[in-house]
Protein backbone atom coordinates (compact mmCIF):
# COMPACT_ATOMS: atom_id res chain seq x y z
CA UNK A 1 -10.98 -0.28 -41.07
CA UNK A 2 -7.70 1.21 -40.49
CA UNK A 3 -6.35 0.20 -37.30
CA UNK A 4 -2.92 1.71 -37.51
CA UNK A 5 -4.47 5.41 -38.28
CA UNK A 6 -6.92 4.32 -35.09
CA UNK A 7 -3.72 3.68 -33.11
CA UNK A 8 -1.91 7.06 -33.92
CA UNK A 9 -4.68 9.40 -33.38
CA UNK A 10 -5.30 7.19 -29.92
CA UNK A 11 -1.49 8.01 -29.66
CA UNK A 12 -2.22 11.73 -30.63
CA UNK A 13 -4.74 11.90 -28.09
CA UNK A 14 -2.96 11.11 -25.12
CA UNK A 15 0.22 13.15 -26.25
CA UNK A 16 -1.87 16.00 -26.35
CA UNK A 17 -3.11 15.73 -23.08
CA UNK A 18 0.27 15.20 -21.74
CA UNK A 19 1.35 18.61 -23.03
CA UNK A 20 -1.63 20.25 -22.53
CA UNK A 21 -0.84 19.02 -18.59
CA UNK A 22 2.56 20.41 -18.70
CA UNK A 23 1.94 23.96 -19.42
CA UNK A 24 -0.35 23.57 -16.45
CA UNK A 25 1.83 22.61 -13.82
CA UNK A 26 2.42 25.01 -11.18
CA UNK A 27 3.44 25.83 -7.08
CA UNK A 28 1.06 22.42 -5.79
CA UNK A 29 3.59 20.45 -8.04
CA UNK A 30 6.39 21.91 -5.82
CA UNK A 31 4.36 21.64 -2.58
CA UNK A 32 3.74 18.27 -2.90
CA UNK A 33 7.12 17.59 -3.83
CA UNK A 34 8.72 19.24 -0.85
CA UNK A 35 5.76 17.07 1.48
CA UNK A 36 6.59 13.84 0.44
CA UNK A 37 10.42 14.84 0.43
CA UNK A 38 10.34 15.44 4.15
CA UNK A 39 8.14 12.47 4.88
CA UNK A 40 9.61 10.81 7.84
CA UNK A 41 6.93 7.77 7.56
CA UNK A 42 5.65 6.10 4.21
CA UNK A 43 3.95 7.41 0.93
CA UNK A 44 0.96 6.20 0.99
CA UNK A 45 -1.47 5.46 -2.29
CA UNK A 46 -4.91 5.15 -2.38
CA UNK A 47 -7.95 4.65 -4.88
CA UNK A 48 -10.42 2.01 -6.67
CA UNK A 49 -10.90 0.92 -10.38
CA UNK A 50 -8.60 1.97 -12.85
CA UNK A 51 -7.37 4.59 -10.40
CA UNK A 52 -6.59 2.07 -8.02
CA UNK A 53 -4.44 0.01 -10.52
CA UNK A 54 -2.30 3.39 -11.29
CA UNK A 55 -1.57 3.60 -7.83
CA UNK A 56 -0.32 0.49 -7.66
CA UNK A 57 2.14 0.92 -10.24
CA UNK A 58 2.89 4.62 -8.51
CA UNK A 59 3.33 2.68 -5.42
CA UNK A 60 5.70 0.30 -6.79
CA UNK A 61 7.97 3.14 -8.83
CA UNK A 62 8.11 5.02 -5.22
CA UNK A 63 9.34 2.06 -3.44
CA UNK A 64 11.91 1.39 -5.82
CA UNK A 65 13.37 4.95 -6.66
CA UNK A 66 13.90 5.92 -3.02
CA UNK A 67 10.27 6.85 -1.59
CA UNK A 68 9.17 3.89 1.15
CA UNK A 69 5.52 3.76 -0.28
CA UNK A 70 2.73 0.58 -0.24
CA UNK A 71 -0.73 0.79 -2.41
CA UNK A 72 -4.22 0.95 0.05
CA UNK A 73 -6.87 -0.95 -1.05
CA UNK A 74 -9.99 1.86 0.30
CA UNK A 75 -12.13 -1.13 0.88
CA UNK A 76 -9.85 -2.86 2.87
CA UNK A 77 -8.57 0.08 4.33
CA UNK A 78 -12.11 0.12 5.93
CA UNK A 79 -12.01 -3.07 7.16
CA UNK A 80 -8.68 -2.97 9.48
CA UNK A 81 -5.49 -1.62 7.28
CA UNK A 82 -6.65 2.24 8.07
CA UNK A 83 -4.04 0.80 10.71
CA UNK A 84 -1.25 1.24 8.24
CA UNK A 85 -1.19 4.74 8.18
CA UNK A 86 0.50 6.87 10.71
CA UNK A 87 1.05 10.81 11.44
CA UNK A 88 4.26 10.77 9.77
CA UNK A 89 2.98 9.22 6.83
CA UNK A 90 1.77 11.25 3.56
CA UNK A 91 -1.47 10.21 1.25
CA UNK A 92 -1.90 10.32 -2.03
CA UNK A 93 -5.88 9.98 -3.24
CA UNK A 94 -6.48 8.95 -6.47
CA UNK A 95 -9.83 9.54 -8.51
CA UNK A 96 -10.69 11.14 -11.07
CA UNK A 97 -14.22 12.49 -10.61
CA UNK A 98 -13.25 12.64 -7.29
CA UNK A 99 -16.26 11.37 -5.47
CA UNK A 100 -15.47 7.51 -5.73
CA UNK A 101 -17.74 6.08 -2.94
CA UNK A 102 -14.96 3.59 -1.45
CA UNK A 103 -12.15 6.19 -1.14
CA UNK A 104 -15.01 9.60 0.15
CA UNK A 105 -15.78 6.75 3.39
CA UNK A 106 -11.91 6.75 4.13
CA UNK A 107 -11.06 10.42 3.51
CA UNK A 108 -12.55 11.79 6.78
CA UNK A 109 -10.39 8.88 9.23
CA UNK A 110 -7.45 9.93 7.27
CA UNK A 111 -7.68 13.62 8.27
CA UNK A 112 -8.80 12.22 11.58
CA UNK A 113 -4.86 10.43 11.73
CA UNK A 114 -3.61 14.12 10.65
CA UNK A 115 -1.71 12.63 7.79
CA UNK A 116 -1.12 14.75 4.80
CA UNK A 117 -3.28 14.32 1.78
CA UNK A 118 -2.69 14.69 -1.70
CA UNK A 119 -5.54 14.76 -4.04
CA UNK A 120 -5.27 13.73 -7.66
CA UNK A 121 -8.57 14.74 -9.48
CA UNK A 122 -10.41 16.27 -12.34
CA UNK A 123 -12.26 18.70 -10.08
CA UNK A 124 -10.65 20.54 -6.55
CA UNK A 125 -14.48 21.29 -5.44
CA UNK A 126 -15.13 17.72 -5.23
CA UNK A 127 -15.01 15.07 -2.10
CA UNK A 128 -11.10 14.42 -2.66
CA UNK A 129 -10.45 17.91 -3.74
CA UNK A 130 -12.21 19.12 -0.56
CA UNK A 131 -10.32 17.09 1.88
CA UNK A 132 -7.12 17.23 0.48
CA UNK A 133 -4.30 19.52 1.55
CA UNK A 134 -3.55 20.35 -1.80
CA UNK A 135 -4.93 19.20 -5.24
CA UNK A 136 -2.63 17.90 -8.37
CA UNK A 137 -5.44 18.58 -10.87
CA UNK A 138 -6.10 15.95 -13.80
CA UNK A 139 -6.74 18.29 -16.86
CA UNK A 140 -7.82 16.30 -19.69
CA UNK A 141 -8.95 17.56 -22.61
CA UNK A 142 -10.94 14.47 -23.87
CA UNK A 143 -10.41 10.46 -22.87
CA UNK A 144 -9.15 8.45 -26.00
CA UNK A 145 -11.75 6.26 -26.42
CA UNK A 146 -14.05 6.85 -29.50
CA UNK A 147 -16.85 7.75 -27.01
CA UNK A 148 -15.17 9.53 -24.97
CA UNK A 149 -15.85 7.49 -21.17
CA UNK A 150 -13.31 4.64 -21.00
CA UNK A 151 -11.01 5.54 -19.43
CA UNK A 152 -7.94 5.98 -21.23
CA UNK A 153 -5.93 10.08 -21.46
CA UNK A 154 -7.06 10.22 -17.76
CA UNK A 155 -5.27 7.37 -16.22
CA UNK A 156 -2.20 8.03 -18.72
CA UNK A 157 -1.91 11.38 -17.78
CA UNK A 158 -2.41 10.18 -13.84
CA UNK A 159 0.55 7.31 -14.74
CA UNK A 160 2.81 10.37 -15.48
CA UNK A 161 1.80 13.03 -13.01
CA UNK A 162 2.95 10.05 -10.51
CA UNK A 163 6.21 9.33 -12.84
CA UNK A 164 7.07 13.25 -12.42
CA UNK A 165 6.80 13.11 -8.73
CA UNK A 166 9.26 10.22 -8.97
CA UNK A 167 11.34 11.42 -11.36
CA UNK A 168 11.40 14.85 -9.09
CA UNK A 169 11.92 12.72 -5.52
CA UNK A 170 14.99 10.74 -6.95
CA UNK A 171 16.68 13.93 -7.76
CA UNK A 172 16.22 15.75 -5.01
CA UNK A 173 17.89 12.82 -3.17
CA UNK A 174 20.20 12.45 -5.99
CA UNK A 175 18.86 9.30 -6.35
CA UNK A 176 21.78 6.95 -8.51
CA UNK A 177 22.10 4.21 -10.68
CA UNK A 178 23.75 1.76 -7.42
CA UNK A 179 20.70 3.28 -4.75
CA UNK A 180 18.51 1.86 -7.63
CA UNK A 181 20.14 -1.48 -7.55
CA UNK A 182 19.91 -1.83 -3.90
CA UNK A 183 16.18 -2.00 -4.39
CA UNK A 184 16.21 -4.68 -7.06
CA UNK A 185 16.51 -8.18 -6.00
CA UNK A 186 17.68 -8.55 -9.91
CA UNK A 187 16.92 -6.73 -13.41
CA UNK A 188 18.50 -5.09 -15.89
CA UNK A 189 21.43 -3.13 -13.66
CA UNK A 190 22.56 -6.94 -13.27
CA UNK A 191 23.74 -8.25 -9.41
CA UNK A 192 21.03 -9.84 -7.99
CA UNK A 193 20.71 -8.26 -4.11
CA UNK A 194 20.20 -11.06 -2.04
CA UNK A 195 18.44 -9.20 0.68
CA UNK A 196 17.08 -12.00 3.05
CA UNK A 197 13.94 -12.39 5.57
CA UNK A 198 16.06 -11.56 8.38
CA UNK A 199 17.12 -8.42 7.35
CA UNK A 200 13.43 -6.96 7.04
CA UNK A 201 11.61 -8.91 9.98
CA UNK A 202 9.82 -7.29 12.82
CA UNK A 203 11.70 -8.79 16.00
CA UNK A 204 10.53 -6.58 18.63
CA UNK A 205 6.84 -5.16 20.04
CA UNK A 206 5.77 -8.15 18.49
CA UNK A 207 1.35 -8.88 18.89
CA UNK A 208 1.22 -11.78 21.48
CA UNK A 209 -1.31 -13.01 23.44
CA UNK A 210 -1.10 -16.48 25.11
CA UNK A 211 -3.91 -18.89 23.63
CA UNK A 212 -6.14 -18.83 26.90
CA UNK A 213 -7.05 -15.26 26.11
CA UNK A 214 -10.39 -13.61 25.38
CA UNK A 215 -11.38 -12.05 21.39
CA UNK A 216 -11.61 -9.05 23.59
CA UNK A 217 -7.59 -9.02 24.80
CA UNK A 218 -7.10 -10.14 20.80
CA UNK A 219 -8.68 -7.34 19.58
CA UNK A 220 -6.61 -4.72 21.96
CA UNK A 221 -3.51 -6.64 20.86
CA UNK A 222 -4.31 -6.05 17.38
CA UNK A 223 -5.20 -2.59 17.33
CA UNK A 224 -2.06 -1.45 19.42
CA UNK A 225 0.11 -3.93 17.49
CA UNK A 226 -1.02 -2.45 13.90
CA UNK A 227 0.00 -5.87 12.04
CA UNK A 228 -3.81 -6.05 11.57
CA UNK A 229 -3.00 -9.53 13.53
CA UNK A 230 -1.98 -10.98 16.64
CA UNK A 231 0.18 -13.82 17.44
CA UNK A 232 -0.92 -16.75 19.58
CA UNK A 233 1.40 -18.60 21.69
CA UNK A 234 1.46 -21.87 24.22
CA UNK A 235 2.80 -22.25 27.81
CA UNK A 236 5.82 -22.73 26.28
CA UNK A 237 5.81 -20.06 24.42
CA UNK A 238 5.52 -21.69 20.96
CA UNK A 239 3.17 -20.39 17.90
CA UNK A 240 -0.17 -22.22 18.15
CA UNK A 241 -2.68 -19.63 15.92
CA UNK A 242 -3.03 -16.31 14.46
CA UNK A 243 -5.86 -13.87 14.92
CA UNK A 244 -6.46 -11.61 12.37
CA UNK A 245 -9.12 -8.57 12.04
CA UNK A 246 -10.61 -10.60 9.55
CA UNK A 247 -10.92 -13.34 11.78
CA UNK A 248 -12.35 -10.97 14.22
CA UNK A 249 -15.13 -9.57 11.42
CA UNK A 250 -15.76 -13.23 10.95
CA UNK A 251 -16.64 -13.86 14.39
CA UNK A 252 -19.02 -10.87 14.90
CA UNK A 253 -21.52 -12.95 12.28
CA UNK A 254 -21.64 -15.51 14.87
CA UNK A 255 -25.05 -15.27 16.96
CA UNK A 256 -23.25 -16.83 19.58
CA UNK A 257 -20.05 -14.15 19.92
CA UNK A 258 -18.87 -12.69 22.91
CA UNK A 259 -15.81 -10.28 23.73
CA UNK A 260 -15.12 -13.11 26.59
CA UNK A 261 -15.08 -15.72 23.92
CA UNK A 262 -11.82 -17.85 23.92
CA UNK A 263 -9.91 -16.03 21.11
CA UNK A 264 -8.55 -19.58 19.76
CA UNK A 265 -12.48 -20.20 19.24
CA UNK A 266 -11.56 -18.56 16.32
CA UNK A 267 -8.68 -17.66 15.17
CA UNK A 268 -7.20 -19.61 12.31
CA UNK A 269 -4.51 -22.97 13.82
CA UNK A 270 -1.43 -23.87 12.28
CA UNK A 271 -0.95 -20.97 10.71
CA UNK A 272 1.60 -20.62 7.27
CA UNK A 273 5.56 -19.67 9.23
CA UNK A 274 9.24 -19.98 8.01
CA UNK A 275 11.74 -21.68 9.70
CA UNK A 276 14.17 -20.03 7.84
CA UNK A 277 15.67 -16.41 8.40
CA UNK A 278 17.72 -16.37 6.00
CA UNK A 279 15.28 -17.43 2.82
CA UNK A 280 15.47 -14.53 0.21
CA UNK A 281 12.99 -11.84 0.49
CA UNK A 282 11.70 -12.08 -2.75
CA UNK A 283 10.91 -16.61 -2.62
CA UNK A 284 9.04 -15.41 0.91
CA UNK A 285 7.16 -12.69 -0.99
CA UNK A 286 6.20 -15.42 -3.47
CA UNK A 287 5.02 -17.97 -0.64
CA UNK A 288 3.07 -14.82 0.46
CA UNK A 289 1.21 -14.19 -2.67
CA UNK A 290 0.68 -17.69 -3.07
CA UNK A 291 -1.04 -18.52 0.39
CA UNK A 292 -2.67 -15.56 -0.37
CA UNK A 293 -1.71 -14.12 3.43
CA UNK A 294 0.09 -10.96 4.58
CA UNK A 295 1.87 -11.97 7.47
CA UNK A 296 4.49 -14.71 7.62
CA UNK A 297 5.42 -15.82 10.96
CA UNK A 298 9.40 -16.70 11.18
CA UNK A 299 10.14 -19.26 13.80
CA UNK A 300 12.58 -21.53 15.07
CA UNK A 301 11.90 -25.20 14.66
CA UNK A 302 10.43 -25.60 17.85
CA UNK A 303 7.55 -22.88 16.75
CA UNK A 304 9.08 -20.30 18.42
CA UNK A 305 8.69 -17.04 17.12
CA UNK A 306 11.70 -15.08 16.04
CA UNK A 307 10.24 -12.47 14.22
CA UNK A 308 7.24 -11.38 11.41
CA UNK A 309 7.45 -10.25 7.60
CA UNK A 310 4.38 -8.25 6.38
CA UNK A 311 3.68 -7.95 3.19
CA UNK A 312 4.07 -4.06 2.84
CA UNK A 313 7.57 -4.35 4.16
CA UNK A 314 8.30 -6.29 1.66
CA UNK A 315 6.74 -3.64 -0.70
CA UNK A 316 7.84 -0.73 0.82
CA UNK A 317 11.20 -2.03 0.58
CA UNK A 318 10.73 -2.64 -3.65
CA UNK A 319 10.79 -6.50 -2.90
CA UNK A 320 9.50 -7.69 -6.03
């Protein structure tokens, strides 16, 4: 078998599709352009399976050319983090058939939050196509793979429809070489930016409830404090527990929950926090990823809070 004549007509494939996509881009292109351009919120990307892993990377080349932009999981979208998007925000769906279960359930609470959508499919008529403001269609001509299904020219032509709309942002903002360095904590432009915890911490409106409250004052604080947690504090003000929505999805399988349950019933004690402001950004990303949390509570050492650094901040800010 001849792998390297395997490789180039895999190679061949994908090229063509590329430039078959090229000739086909028209006015949307621009449209969408100009609606993320004068986003005064976050790009927002969205999608499952292989889709879901281009947006990630979309995400992440957003973030650090310019664009403030985190990836949403559907599923957990669903499950509290619809929280994250806002009016001012803009939303990019990604899926190819367009009818992907997990991201159809979310499409009809984004419109609901009157955010823009951008669709990224095969096929306008479908679910995504239908709810989206405007549709960057996926032309393929056939996937790579020798039976045609993996998928393979559809996600590389996806990769570099997103690239585009990068490439297009950072020079309409005229985007350079130092505004890409500021977004690097270190790489290839050299100077590592020591941008520290303090400098991207939420100080203020923080989620507090004191730690004789009810799940039911909890789950207000939550919702109107759209951390997708609440903090928990003593008498003396101190940090005692967190409540998260997960917590709160947890609790609903109890037979015995009530809304006038104590909300430290169950919410989860001595919770992960820096006592350290001025740690880099990019060591508390890794304790983040590590504990496998979202939020990181900065105190004092006395467990007071000064502050909170969620994970999408970090993101949004192309902490990496």
């Amino acid at each position: 078998m001849n792998y390297k004549t395997i490789a180039q007509e895999t190679l061949q494939i994908e090229a063509e599709t590329l430039l078959h996509a090229m000739k086909l881009i028209d006015d949307v292109f621009d449209k969408a352009v100009d609606v993320i351009l004068n986003c005064k919120g976050k790009l927002i990307i969205t999608g499952v399976g292989k889709s879901g892993l281009i947006g990630a990377k979309m995400a992440a080349t957003f973030a650090s050319t310019g664009t403030p932009s985190f990836f949403l999981h559907p599923t957990e979208a669903l499950h509290g983090d619809l929280g994250m998007i806002g009016v001012n925000d803009v939303v990019i769906g990604i899926s190819y058939s367009g009818e992907s279960e997990e991201l159809s359930s979310i499409l009809p609470h984004i419109k609901r939050f009157g955010a823009p959508l951008i669709g990224m499919t095969r096929d306008r008529n479908s679910t995504l196509g239908s709810f989206s403001d405007m549709v960057i269609e996926l032309n393929v001509l056939k996937e790579a793979c020798p039976i045609d299904t993996a998928p393979t020219s559809s996600t590389t032509l996806t990769l570099a429809l997103g690239d585009a709309l990068a490439v297009c942002l950072m020079k309409a903002r005229n985007f350079q070489k130092s505004d890409f360095a500021s977004f690097h904590p270190g790489g290839a432009l050299g100077k590592k930016l020591f941008v520290k915890v303090s400098n991207l911490m939420q100080s203020k409106n923080l989620p507090i409830i004191a730690k004789d409250a009810k799940v039911k004052d909890a789950i207000l604080a939550i919702s109107e404090g759209r951390l997708g947690t609440v903090l928990i504090v003593d008498e003396e003000q101190k940090l005692v527990a967190l409540m998260s929505d997960g917590d709160v999805r947890r609790a609903l399988l109890s037979e015995e929950f009530s809304l006038d349950d104590d909300a430290m019933k169950y919410a989860t004690l001595s919770p992960m926090v820096c006592e350290d402001e001025n740690m880099l950004a990019s060591d508390a990303l890794v304790l983040i990823e590590t504990k496998k949390i979202q939020l990181l509570v900065v105190t004092d050492e006395d467990k007071k809070i000064k502050g909170v650094l969620h994970i999408h901040t970090l993101i949004e800010k192309g902490i990496s």
